[in-house]
PDB file of N, CA and C in Angstrom:
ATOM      1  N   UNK A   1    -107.827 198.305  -8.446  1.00  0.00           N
ATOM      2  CA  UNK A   1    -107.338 199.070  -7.322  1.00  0.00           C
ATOM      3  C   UNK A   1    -107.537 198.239  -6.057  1.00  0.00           C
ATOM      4  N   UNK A   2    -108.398 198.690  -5.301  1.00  0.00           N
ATOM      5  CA  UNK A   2    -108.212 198.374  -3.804  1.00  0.00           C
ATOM      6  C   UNK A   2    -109.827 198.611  -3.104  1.00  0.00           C
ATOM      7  N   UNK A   3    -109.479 197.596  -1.933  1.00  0.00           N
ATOM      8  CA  UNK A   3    -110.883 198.327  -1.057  1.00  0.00           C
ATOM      9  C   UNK A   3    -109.630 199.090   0.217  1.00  0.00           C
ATOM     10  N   UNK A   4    -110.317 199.632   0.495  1.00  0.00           N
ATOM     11  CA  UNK A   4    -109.621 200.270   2.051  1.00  0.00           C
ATOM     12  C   UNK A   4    -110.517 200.687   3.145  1.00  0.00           C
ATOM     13  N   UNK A   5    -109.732 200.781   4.382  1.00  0.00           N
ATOM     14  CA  UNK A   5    -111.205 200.883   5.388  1.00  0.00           C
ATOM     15  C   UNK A   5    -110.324 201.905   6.510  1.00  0.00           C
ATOM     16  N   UNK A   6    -111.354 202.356   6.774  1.00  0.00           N
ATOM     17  CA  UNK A   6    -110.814 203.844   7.686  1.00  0.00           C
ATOM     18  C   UNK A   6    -111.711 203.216   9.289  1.00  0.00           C
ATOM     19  N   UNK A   7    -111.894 202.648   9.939  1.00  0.00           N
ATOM     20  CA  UNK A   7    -112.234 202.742  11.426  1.00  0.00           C
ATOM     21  C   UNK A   7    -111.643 203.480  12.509  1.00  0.00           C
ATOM     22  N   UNK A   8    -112.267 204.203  12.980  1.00  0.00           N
ATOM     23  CA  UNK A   8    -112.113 205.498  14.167  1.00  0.00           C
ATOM     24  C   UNK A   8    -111.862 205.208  15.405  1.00  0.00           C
ATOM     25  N   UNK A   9    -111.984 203.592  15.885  1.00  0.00           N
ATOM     26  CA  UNK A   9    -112.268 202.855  17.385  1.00  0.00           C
ATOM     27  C   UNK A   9    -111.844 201.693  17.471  1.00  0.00           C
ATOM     28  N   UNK A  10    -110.784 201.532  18.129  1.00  0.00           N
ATOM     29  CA  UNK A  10    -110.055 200.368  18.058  1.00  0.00           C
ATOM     30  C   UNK A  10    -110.693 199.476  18.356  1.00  0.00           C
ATOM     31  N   UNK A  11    -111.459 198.460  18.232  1.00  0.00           N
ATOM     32  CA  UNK A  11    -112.632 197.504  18.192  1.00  0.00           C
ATOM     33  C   UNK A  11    -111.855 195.998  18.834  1.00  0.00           C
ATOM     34  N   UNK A  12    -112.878 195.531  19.087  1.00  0.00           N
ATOM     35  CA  UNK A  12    -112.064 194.059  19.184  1.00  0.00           C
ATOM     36  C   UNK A  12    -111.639 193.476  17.615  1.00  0.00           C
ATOM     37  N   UNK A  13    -110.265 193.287  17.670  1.00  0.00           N
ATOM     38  CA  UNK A  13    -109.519 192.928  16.170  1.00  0.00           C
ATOM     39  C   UNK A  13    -110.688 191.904  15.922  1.00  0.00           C
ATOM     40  N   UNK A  14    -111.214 191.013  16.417  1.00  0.00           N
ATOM     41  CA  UNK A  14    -111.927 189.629  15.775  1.00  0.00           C
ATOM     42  C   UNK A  14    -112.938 190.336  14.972  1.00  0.00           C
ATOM     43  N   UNK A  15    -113.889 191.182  15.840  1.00  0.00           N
ATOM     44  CA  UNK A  15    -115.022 191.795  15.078  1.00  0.00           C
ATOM     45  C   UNK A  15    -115.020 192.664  13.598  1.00  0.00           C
ATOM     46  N   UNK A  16    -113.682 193.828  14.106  1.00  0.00           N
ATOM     47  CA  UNK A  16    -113.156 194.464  12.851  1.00  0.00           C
ATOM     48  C   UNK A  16    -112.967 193.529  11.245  1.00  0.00           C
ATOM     49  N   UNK A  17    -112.036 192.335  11.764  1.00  0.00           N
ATOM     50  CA  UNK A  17    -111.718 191.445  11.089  1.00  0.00           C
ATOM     51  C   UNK A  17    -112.568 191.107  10.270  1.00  0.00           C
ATOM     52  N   UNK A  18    -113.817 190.366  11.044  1.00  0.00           N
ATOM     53  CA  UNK A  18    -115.086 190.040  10.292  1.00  0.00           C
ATOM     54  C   UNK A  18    -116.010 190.908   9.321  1.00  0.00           C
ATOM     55  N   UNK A  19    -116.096 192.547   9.866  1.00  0.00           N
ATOM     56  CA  UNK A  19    -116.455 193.342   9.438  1.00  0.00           C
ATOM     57  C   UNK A  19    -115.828 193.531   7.815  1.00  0.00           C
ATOM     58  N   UNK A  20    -114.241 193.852   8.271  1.00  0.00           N
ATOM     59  CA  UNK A  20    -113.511 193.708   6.652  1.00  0.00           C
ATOM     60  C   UNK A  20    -114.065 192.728   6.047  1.00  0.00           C
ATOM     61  N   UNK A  21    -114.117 191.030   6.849  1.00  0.00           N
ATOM     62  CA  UNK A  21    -113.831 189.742   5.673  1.00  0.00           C
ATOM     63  C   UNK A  21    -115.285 190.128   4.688  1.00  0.00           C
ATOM     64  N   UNK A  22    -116.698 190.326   5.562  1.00  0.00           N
ATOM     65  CA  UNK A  22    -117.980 190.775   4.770  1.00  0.00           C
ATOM     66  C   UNK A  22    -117.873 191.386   3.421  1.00  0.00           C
ATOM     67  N   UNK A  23    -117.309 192.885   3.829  1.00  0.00           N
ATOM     68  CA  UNK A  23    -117.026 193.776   2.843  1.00  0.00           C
ATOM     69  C   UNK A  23    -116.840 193.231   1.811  1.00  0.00           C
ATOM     70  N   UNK A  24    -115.275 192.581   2.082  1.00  0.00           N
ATOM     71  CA  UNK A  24    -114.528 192.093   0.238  1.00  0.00           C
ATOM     72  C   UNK A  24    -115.505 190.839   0.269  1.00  0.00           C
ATOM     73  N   UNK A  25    -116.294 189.832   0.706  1.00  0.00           N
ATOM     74  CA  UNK A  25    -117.076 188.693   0.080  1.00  0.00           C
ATOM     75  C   UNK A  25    -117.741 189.387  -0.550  1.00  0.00           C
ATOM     76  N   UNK A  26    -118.546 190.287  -0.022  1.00  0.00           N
ATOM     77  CA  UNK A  26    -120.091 191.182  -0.915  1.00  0.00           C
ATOM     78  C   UNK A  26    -119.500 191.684  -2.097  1.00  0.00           C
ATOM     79  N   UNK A  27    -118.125 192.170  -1.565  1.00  0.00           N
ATOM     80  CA  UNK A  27    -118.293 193.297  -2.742  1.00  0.00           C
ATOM     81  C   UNK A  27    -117.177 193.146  -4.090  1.00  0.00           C
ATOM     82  N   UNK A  28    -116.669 191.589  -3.432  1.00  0.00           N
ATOM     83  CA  UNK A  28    -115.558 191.201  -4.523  1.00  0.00           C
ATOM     84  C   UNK A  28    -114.442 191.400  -4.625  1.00  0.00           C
ATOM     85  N   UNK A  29    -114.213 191.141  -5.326  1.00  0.00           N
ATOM     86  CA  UNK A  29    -111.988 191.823  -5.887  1.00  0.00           C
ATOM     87  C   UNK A  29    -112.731 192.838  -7.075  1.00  0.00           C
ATOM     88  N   UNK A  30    -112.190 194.076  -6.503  1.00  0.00           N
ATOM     89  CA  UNK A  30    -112.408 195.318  -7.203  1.00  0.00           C
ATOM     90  C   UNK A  30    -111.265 195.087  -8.618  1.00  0.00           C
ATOM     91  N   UNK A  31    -111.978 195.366 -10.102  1.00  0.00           N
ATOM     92  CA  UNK A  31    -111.153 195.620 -10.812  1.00  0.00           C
ATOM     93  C   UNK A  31    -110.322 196.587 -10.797  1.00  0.00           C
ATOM     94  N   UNK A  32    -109.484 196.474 -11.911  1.00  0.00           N
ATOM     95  CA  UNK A  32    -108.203 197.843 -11.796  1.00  0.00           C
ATOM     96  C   UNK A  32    -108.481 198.964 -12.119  1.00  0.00           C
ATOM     97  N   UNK A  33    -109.725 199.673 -12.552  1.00  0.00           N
ATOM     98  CA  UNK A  33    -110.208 200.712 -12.184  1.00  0.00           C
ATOM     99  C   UNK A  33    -111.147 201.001 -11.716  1.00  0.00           C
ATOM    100  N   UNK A  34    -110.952 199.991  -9.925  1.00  0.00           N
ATOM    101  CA  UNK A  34    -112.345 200.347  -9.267  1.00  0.00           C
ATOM    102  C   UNK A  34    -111.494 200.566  -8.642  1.00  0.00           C
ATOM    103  N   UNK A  35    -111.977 201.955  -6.989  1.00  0.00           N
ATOM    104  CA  UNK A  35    -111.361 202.104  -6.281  1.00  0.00           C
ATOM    105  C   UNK A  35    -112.575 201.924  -5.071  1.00  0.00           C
ATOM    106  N   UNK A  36    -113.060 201.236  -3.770  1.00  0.00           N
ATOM    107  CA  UNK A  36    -113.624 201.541  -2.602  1.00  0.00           C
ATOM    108  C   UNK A  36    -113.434 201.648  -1.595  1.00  0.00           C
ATOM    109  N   UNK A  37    -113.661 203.085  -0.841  1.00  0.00           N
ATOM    110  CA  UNK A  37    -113.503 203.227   0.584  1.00  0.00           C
ATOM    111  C   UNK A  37    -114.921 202.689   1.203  1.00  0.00           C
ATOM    112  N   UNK A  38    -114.211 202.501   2.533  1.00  0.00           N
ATOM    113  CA  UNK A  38    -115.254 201.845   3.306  1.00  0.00           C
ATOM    114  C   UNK A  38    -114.943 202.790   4.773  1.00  0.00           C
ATOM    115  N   UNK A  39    -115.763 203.718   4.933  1.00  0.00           N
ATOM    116  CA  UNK A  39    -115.150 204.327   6.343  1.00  0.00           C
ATOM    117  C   UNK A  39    -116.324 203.790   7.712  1.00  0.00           C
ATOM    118  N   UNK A  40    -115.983 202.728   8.845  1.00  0.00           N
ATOM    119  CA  UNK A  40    -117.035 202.364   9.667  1.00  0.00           C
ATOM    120  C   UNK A  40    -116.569 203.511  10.895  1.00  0.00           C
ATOM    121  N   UNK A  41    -117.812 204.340  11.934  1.00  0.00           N
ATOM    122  CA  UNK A  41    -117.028 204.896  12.613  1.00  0.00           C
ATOM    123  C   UNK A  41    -118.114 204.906  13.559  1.00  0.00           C
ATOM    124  N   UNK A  42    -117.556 204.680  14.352  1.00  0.00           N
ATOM    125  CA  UNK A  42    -118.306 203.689  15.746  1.00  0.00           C
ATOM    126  C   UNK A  42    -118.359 204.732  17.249  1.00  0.00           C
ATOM    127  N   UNK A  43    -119.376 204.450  18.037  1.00  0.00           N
ATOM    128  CA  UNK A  43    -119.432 204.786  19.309  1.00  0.00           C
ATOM    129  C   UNK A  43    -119.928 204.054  20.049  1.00  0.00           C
ATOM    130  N   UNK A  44    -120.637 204.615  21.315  1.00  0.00           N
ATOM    131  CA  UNK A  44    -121.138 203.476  22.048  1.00  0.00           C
ATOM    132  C   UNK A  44    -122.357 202.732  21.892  1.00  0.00           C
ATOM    133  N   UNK A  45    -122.621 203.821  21.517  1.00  0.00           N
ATOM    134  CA  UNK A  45    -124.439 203.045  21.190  1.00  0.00           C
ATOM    135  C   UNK A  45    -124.611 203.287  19.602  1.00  0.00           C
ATOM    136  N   UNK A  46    -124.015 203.445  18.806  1.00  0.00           N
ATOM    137  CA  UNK A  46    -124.642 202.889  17.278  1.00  0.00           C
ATOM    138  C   UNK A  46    -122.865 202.977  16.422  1.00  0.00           C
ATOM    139  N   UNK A  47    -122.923 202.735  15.096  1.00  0.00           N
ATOM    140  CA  UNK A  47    -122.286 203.058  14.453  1.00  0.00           C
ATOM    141  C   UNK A  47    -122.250 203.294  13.074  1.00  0.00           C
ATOM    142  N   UNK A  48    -121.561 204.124  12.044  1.00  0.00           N
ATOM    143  CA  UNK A  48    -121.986 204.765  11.045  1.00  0.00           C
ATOM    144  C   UNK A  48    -120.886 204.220   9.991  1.00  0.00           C
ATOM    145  N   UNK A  49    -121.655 203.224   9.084  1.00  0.00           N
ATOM    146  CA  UNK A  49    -120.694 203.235   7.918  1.00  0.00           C
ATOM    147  C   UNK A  49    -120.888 204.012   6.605  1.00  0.00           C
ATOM    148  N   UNK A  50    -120.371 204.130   5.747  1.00  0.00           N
ATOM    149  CA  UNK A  50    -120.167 205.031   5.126  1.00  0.00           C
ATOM    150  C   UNK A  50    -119.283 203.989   3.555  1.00  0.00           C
ATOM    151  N   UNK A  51    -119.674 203.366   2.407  1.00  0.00           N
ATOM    152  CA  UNK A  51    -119.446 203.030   1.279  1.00  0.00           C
ATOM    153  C   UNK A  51    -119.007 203.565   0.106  1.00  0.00           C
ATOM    154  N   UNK A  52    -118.310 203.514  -0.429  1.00  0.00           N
ATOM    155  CA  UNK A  52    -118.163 204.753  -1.793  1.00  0.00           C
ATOM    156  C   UNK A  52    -117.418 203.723  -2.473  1.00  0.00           C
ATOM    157  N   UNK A  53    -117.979 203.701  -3.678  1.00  0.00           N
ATOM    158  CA  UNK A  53    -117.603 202.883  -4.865  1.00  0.00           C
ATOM    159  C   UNK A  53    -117.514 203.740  -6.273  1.00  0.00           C
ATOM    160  N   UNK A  54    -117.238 203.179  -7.337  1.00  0.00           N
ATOM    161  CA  UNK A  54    -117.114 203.927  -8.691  1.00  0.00           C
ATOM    162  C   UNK A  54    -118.848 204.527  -8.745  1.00  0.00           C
ATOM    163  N   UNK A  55    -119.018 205.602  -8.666  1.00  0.00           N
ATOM    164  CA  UNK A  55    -120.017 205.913  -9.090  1.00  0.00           C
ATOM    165  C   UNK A  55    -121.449 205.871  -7.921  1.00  0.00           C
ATOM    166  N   UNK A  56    -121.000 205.840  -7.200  1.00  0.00           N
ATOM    167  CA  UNK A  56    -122.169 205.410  -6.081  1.00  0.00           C
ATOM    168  C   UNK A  56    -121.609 205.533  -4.699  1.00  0.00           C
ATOM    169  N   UNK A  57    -122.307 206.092  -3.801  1.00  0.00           N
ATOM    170  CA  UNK A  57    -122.087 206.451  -1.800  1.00  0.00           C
ATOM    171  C   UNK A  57    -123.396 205.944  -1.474  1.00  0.00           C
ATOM    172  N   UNK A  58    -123.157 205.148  -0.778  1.00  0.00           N
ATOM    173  CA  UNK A  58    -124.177 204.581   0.617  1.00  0.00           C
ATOM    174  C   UNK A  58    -123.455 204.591   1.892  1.00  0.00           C
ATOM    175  N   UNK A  59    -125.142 204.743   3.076  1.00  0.00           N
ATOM    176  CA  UNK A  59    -124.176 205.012   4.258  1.00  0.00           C
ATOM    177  C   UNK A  59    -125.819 204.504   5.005  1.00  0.00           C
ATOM    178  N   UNK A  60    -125.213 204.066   6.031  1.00  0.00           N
ATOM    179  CA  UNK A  60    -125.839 203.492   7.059  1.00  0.00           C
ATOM    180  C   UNK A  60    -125.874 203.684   8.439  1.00  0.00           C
ATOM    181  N   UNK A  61    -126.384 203.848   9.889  1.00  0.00           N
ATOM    182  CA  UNK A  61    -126.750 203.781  10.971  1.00  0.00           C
ATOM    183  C   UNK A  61    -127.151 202.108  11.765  1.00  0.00           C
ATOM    184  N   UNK A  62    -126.044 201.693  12.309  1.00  0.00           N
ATOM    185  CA  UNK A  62    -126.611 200.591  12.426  1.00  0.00           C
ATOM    186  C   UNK A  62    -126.618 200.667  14.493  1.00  0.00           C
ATOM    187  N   UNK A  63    -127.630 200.160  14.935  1.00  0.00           N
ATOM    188  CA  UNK A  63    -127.408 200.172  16.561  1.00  0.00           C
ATOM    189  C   UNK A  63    -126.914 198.811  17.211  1.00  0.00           C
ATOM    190  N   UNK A  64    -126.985 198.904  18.188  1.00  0.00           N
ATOM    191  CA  UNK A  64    -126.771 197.343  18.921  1.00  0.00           C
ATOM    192  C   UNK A  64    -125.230 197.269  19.159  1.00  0.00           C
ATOM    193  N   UNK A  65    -125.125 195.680  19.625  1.00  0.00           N
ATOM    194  CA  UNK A  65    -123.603 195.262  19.821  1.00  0.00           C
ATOM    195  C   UNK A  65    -122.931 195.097  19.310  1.00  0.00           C
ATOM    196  N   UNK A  66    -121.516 195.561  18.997  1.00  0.00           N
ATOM    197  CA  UNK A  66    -120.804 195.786  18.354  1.00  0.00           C
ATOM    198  C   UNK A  66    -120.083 194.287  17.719  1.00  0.00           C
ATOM    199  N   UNK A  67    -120.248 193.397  18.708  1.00  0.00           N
ATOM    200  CA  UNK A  67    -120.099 192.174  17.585  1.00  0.00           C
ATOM    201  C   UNK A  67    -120.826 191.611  17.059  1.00  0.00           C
ATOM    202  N   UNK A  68    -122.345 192.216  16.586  1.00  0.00           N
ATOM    203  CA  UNK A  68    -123.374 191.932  15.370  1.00  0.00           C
ATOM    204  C   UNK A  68    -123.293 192.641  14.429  1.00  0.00           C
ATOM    205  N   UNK A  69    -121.987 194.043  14.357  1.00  0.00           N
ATOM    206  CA  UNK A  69    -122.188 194.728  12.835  1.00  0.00           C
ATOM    207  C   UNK A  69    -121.937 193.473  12.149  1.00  0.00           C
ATOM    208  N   UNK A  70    -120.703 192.846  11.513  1.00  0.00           N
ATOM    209  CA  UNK A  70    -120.453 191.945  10.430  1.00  0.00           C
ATOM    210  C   UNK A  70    -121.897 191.427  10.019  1.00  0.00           C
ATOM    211  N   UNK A  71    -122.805 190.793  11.088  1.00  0.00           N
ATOM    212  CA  UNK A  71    -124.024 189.902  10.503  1.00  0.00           C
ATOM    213  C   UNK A  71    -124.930 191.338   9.767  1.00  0.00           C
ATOM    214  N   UNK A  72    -125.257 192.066  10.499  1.00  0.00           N
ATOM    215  CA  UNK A  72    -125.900 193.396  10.152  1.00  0.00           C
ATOM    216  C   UNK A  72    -125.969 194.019   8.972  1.00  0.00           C
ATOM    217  N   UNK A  73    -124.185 194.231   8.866  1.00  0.00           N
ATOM    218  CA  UNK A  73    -123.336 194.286   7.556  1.00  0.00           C
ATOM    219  C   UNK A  73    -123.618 193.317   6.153  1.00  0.00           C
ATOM    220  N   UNK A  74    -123.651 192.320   6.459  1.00  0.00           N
ATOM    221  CA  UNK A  74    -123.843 191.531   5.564  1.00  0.00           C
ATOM    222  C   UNK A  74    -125.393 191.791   4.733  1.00  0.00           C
ATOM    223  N   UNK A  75    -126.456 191.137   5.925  1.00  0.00           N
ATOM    224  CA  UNK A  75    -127.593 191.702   5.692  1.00  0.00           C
ATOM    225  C   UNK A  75    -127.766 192.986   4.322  1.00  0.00           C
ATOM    226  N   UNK A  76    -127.240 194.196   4.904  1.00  0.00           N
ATOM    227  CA  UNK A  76    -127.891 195.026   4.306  1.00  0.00           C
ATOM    228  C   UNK A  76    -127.046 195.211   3.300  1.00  0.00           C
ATOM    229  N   UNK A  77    -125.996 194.356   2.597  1.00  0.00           N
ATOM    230  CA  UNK A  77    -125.275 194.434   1.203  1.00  0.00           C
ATOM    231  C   UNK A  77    -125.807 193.478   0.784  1.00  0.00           C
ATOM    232  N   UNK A  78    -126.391 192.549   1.445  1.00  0.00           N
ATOM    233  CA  UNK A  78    -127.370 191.637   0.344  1.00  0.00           C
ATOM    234  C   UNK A  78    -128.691 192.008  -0.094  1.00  0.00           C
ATOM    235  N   UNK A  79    -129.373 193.073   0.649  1.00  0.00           N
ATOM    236  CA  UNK A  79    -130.481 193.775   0.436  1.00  0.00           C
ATOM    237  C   UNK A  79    -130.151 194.495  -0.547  1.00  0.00           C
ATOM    238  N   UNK A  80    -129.317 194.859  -0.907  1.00  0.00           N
ATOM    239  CA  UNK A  80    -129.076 196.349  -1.477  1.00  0.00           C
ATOM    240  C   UNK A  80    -127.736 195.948  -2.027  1.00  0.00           C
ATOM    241  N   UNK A  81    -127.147 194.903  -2.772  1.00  0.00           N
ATOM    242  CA  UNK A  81    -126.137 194.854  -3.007  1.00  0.00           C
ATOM    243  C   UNK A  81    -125.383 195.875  -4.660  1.00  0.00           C
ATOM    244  N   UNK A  82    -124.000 196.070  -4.236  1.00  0.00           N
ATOM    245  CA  UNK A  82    -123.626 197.529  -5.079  1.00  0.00           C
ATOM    246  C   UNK A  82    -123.605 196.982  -6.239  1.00  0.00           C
ATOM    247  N   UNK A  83    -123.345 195.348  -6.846  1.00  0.00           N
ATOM    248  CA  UNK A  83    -122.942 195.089  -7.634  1.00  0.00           C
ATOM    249  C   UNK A  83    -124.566 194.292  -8.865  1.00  0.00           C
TER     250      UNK A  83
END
């Protein structure tokens, strides 16, 4: 199937960008019966992602500047990676 990503806040495209490229490195090319949403949904002072894979939801609170989620991001799928 697919990964897909739902963001709520039009972000700077570079950061978003990076945010996606993380995702699919960590989390791979989904086989054909994997499906993952990825919903990130952002404000001013923190933002909330939200993971769902075959069989498994994680979700996170991350604070700070908005062009350190990707590093942030990364971080905590290598801590905790789904695969």
């Amino acid at each position: 199937m697919a990964i897909s990503f739902e963001v709520n806040e039009v972000w700077d495209p570079q950061t978003r960008q990076d945010a996606e490229s993380v995702f699919r490195e960590c989390l791979g090319e989904p086989s054909r019966n994997q499906d993952w949403r990825i919903w990130i949904h952002a404000s001013a002072d923190y933002c909330h992602v939200v993971v769902e894979g075959p069989g498994q939801k994680r979700e996170r609170f991350f604070f700070g500047a908005m062009h350190l989620l990707p590093g942030k991001i990364r971080e905590w799928l290598e801590l905790y990676p789904f695969r």
